[in-house]
C-alpha atoms as a PDB file:
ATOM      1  CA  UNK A   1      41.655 -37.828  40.706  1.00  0.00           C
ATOM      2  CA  UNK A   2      42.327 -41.266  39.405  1.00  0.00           C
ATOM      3  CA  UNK A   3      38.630 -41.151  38.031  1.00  0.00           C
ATOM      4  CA  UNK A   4      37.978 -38.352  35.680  1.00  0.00           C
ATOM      5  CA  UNK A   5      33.818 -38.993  34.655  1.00  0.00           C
ATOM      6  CA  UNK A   6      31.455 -40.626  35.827  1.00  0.00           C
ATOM      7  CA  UNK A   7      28.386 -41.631  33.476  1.00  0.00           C
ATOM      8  CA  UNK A   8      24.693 -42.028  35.258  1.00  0.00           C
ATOM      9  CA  UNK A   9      21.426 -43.313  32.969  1.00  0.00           C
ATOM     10  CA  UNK A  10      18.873 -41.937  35.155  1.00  0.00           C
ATOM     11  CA  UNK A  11      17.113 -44.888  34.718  1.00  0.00           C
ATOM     12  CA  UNK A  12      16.757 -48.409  33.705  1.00  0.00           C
ATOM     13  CA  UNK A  13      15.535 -48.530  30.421  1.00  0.00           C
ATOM     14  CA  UNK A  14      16.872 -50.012  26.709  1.00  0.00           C
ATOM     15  CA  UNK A  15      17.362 -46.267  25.209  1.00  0.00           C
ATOM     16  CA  UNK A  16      19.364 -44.430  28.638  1.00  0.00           C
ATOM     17  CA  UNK A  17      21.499 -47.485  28.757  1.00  0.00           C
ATOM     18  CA  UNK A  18      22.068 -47.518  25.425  1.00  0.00           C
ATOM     19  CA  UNK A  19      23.425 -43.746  24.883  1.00  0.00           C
ATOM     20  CA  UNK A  20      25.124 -44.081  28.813  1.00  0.00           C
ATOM     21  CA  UNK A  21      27.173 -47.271  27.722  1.00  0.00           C
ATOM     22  CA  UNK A  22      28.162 -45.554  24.050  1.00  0.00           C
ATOM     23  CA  UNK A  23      28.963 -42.331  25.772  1.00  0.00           C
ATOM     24  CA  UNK A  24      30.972 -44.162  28.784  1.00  0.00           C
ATOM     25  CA  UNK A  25      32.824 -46.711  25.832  1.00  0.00           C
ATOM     26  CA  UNK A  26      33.876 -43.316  23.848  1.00  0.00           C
ATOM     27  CA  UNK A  27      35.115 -41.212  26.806  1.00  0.00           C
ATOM     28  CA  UNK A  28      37.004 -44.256  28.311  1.00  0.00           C
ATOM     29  CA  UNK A  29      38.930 -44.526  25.534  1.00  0.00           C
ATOM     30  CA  UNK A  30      41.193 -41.600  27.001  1.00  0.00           C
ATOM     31  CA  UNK A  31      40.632 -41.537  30.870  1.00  0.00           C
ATOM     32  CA  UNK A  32      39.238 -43.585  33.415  1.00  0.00           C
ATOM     33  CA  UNK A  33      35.632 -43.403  33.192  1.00  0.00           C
ATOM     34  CA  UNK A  34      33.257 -45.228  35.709  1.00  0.00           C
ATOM     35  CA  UNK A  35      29.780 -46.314  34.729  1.00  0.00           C
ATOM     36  CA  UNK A  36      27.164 -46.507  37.651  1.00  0.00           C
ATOM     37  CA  UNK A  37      23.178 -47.735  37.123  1.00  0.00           C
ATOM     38  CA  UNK A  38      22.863 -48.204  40.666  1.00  0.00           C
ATOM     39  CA  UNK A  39      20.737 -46.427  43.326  1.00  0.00           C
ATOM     40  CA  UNK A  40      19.401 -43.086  43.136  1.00  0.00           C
ATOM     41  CA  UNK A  41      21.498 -40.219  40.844  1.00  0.00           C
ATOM     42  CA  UNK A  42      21.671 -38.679  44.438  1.00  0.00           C
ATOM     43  CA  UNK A  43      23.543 -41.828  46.162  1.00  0.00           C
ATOM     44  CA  UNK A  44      25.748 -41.962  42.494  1.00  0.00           C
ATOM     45  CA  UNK A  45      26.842 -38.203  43.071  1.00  0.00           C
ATOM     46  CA  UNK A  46      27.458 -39.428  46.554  1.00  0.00           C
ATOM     47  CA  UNK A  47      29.977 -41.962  45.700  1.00  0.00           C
ATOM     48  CA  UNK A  48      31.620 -39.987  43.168  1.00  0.00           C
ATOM     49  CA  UNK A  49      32.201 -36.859  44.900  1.00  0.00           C
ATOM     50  CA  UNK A  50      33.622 -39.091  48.098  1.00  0.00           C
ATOM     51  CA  UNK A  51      36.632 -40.468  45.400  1.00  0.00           C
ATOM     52  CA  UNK A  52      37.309 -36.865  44.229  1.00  0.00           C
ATOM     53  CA  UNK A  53      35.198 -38.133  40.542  1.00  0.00           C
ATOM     54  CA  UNK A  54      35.460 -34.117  38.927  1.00  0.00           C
ATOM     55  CA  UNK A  55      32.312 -34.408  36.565  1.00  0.00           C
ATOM     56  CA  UNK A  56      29.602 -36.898  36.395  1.00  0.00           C
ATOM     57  CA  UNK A  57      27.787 -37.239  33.063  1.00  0.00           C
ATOM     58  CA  UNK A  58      23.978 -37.765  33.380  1.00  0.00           C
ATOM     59  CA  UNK A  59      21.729 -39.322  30.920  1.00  0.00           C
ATOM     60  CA  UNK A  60      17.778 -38.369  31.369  1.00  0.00           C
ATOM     61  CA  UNK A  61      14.735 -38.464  29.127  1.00  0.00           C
ATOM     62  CA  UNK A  62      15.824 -34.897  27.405  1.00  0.00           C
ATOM     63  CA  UNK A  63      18.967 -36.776  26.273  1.00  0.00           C
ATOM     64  CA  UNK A  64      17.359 -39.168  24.512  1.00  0.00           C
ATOM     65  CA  UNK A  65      15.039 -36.537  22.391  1.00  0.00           C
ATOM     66  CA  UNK A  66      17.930 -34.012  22.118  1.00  0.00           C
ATOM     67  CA  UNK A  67      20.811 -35.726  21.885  1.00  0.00           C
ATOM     68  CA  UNK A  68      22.372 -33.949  24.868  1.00  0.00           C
ATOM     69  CA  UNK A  69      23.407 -34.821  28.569  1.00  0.00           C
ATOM     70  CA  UNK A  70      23.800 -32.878  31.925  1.00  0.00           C
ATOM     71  CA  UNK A  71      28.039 -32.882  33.781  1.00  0.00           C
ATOM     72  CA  UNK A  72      27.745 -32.008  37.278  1.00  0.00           C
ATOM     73  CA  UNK A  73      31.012 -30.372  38.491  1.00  0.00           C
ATOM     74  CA  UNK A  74      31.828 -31.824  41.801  1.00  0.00           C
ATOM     75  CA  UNK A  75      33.436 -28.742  43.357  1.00  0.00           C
ATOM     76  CA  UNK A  76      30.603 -26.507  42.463  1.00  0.00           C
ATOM     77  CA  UNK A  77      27.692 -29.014  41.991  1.00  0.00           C
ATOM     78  CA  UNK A  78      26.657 -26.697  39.244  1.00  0.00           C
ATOM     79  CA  UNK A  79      24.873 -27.973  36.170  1.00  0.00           C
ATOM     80  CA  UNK A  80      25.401 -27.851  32.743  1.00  0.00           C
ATOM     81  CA  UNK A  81      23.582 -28.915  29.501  1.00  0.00           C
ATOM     82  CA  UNK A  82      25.703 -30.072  26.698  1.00  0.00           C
ATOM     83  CA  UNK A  83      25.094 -32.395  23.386  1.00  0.00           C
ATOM     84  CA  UNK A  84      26.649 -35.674  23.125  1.00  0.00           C
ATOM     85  CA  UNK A  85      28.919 -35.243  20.318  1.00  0.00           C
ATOM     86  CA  UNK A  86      30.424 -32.150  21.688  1.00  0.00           C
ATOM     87  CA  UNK A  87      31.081 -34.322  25.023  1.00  0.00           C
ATOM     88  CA  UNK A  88      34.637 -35.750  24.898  1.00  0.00           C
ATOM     89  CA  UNK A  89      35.876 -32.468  23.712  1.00  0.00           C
ATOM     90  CA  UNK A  90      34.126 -30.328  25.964  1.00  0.00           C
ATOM     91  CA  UNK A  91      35.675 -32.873  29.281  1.00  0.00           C
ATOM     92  CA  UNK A  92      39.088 -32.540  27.301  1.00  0.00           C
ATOM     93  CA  UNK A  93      38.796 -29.092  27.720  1.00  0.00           C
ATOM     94  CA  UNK A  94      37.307 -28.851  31.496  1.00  0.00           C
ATOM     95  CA  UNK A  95      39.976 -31.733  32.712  1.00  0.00           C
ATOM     96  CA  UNK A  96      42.822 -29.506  30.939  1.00  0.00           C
ATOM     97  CA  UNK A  97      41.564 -26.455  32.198  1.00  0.00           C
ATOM     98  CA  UNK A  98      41.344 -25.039  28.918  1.00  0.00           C
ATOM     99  CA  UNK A  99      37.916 -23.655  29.881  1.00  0.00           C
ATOM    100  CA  UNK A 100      35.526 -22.801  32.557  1.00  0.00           C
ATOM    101  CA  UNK A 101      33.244 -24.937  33.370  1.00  0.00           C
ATOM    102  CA  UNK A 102      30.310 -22.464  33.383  1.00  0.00           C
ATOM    103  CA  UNK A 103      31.123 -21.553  29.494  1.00  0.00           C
ATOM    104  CA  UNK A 104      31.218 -25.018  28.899  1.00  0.00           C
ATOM    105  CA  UNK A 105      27.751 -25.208  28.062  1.00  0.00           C
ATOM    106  CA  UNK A 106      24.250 -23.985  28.994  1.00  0.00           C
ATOM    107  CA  UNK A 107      24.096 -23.711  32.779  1.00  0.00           C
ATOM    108  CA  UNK A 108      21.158 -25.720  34.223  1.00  0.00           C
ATOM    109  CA  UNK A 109      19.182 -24.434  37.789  1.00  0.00           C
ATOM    110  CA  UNK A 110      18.749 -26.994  40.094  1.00  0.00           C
ATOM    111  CA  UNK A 111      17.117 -25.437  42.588  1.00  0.00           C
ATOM    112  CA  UNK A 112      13.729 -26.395  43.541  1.00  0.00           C
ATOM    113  CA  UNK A 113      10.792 -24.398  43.054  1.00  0.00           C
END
């Protein structure tokens, strides 16, 4: 895919932008990264997944207090939970296929209750 990442603040505010925009500038720095702020994280996934995007990063109110962020694999739509600084290493590794993606950090359930 011509588009490796994908990076969603879940919303609108100063501090998601903020840490979406720094995370998007430092991963685009070695592959084409889109940034999207637009519509619902559903509608995002959406467009990404129609382009053949692999993982899209998503920034929510636990990133801010924990310094970590959720990559949705597109093949699987499985979750996982992973800090920030360990990011660009961690989609090195996935887009190289130097590791699973379920080891790749703390799988996340996303099914509702």
């Amino acid at each position: 895919a011509p588009v490796k990442a994908a990076v969603f603040p879940i919303v609108n505010k100063p501090g998601f932008l903020k840490l979406g925009r720094k995370i998007y500038e430092d991963l685009s720095e070695d592959w084409n990264i889109q940034y999207d702020t637009g519509g619902s994280v559903g509608r995002r996934y959406s467009r990404q997944d129609e382009i053949g995007t692999p993982y899209c990063i998503t920034i929510d109110g636990d990133s801010i207090k924990n310094k970590d962020c959720t990559i949705r694999n597109r093949n699987t739509t499985q979750q996982i939970r992973v800090k920030v600084k360990d990011l660009k290493e961690i989609i090195r590794k996935l887009l190289n296929s130097e590791i699973k993606f379920e080891k790749a950090g703390k799988i996340i359930s996303t099914r509702k209750k």
